[in-house]
C-alpha atoms as a PDB file:
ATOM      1  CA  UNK A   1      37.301  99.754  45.215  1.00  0.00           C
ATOM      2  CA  UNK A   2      39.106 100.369  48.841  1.00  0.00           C
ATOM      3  CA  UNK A   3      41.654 103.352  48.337  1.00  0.00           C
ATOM      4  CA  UNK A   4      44.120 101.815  48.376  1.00  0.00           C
ATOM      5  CA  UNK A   5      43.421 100.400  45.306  1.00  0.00           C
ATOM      6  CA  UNK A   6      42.710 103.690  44.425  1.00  0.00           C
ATOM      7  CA  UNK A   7      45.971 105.236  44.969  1.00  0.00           C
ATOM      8  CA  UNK A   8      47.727 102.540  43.603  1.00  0.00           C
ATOM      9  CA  UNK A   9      45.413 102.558  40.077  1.00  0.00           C
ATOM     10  CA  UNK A  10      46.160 106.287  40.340  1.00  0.00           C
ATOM     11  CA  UNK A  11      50.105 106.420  40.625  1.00  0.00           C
ATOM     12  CA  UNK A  12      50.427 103.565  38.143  1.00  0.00           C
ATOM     13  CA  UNK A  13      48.342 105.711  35.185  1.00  0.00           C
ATOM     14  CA  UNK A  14      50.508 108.601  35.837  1.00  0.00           C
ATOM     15  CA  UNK A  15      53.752 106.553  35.666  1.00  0.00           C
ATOM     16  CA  UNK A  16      52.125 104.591  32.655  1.00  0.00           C
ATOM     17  CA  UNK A  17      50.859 107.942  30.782  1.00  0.00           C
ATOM     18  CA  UNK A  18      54.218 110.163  31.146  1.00  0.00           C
ATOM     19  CA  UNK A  19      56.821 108.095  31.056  1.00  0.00           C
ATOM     20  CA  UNK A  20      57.986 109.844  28.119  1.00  0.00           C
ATOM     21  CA  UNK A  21      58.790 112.714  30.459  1.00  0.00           C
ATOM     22  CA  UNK A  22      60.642 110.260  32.832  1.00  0.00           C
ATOM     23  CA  UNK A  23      58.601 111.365  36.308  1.00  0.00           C
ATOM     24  CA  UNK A  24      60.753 111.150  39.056  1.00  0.00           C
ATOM     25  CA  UNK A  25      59.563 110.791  43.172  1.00  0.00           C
ATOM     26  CA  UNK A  26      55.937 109.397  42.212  1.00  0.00           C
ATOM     27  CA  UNK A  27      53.782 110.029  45.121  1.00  0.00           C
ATOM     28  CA  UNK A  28      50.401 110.564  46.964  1.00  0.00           C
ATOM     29  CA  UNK A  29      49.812 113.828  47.902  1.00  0.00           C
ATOM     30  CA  UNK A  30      45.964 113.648  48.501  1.00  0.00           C
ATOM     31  CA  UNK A  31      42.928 111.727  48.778  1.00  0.00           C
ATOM     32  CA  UNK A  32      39.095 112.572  48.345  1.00  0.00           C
ATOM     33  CA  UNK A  33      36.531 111.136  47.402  1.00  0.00           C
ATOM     34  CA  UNK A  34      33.175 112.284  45.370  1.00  0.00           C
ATOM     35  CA  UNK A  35      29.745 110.973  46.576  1.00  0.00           C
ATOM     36  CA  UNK A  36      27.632 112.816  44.001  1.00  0.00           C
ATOM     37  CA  UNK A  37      30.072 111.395  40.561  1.00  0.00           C
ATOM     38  CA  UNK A  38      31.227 108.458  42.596  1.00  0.00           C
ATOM     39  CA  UNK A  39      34.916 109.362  41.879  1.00  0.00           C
ATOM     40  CA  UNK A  40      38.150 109.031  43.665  1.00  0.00           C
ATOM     41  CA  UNK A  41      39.998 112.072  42.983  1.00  0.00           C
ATOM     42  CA  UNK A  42      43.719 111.127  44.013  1.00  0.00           C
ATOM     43  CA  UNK A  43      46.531 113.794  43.607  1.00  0.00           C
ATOM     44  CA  UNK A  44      49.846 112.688  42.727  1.00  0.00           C
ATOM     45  CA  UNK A  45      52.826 114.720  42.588  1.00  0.00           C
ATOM     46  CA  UNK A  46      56.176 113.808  40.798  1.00  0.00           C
ATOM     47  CA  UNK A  47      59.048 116.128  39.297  1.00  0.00           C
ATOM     48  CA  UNK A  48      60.351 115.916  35.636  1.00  0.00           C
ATOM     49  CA  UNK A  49      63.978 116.571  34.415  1.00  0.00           C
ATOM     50  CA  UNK A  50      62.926 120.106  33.222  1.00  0.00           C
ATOM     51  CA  UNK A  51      61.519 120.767  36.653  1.00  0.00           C
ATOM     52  CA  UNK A  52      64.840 121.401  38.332  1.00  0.00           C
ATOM     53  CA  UNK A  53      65.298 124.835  38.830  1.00  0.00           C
ATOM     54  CA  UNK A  54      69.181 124.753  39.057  1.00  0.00           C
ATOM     55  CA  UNK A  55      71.144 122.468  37.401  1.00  0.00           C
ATOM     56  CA  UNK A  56      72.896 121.321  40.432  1.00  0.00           C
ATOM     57  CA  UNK A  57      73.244 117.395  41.059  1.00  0.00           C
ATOM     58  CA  UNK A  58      74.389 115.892  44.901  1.00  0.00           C
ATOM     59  CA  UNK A  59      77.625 113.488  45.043  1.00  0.00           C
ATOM     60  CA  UNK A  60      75.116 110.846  45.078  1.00  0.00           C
ATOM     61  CA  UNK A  61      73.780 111.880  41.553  1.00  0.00           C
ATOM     62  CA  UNK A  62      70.267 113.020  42.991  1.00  0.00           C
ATOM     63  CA  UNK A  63      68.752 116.775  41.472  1.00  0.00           C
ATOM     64  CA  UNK A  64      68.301 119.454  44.027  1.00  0.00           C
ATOM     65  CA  UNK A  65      65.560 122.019  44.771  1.00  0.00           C
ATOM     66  CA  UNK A  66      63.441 120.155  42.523  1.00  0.00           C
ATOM     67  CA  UNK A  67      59.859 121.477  41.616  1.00  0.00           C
ATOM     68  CA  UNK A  68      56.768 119.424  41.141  1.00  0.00           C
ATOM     69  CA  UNK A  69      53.775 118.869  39.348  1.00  0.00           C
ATOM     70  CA  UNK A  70      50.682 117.842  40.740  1.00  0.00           C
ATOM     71  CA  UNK A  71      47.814 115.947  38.756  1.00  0.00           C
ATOM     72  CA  UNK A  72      44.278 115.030  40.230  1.00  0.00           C
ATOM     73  CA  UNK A  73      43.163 111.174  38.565  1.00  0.00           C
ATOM     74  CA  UNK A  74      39.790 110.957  38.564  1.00  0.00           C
ATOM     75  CA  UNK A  75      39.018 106.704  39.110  1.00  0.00           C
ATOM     76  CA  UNK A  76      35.630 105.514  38.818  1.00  0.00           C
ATOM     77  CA  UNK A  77      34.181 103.771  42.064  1.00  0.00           C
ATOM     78  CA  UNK A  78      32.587 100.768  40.328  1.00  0.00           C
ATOM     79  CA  UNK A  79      35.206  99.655  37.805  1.00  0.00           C
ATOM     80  CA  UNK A  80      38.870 101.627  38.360  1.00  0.00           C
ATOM     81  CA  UNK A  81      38.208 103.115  34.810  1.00  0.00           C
ATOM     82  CA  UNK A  82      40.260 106.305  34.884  1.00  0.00           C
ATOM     83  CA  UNK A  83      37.705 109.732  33.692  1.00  0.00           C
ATOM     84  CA  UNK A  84      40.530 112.461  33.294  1.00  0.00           C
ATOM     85  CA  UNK A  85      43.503 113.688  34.847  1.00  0.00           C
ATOM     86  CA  UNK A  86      43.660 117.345  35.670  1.00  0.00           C
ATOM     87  CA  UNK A  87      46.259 119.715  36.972  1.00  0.00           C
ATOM     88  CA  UNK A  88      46.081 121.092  40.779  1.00  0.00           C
ATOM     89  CA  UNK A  89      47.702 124.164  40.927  1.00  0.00           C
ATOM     90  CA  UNK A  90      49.776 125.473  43.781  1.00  0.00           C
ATOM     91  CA  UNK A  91      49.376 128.542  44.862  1.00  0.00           C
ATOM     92  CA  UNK A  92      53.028 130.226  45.185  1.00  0.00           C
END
């Protein structure tokens, strides 16, 4: 699979797996890939209502100063098949 493929498999899951938790500003953060499991290990990052750390809100309706959470998917190579989605923690 090209990575773009990839990336797109990988933001998809995460939308797909917790949309219960209504992720907001989906998005690549990084890219690398594993020669020795033949893995792509794509971070996304996205924020969640409870992520906000004030409750303020724009005129336009959009949360400020929001936090975010970071997951690594790890795809498969050969077939897309997603093998476990782990946090990536941020350092403060």
């Amino acid at each position: 699979m090209d990575v773009k493929e990839a990336v797109s498999k990988a933001k998809d899951y995460v939308a797909t797996v917790f949309d219960a938790e209504q992720p907001k500003n989906i998005g690549l953060e990084e890219i690398r890939f594993d020669d020795a499991l033949n893995q792509w290990l794509i971070t996304v990052g996205f924020s969640r209502p409870w992520d906000a750390s004030k409750p303020l809100v724009t005129a336009l309706g959009r949360d400020l100063d929001l936090k975010r959470s970071y997951k690594v998917v790890h795809l498969k190579d050969d077939d897309g098949r997603v093998v476990s989605v782990t946090d990536r923690r941020v350092e403060p």
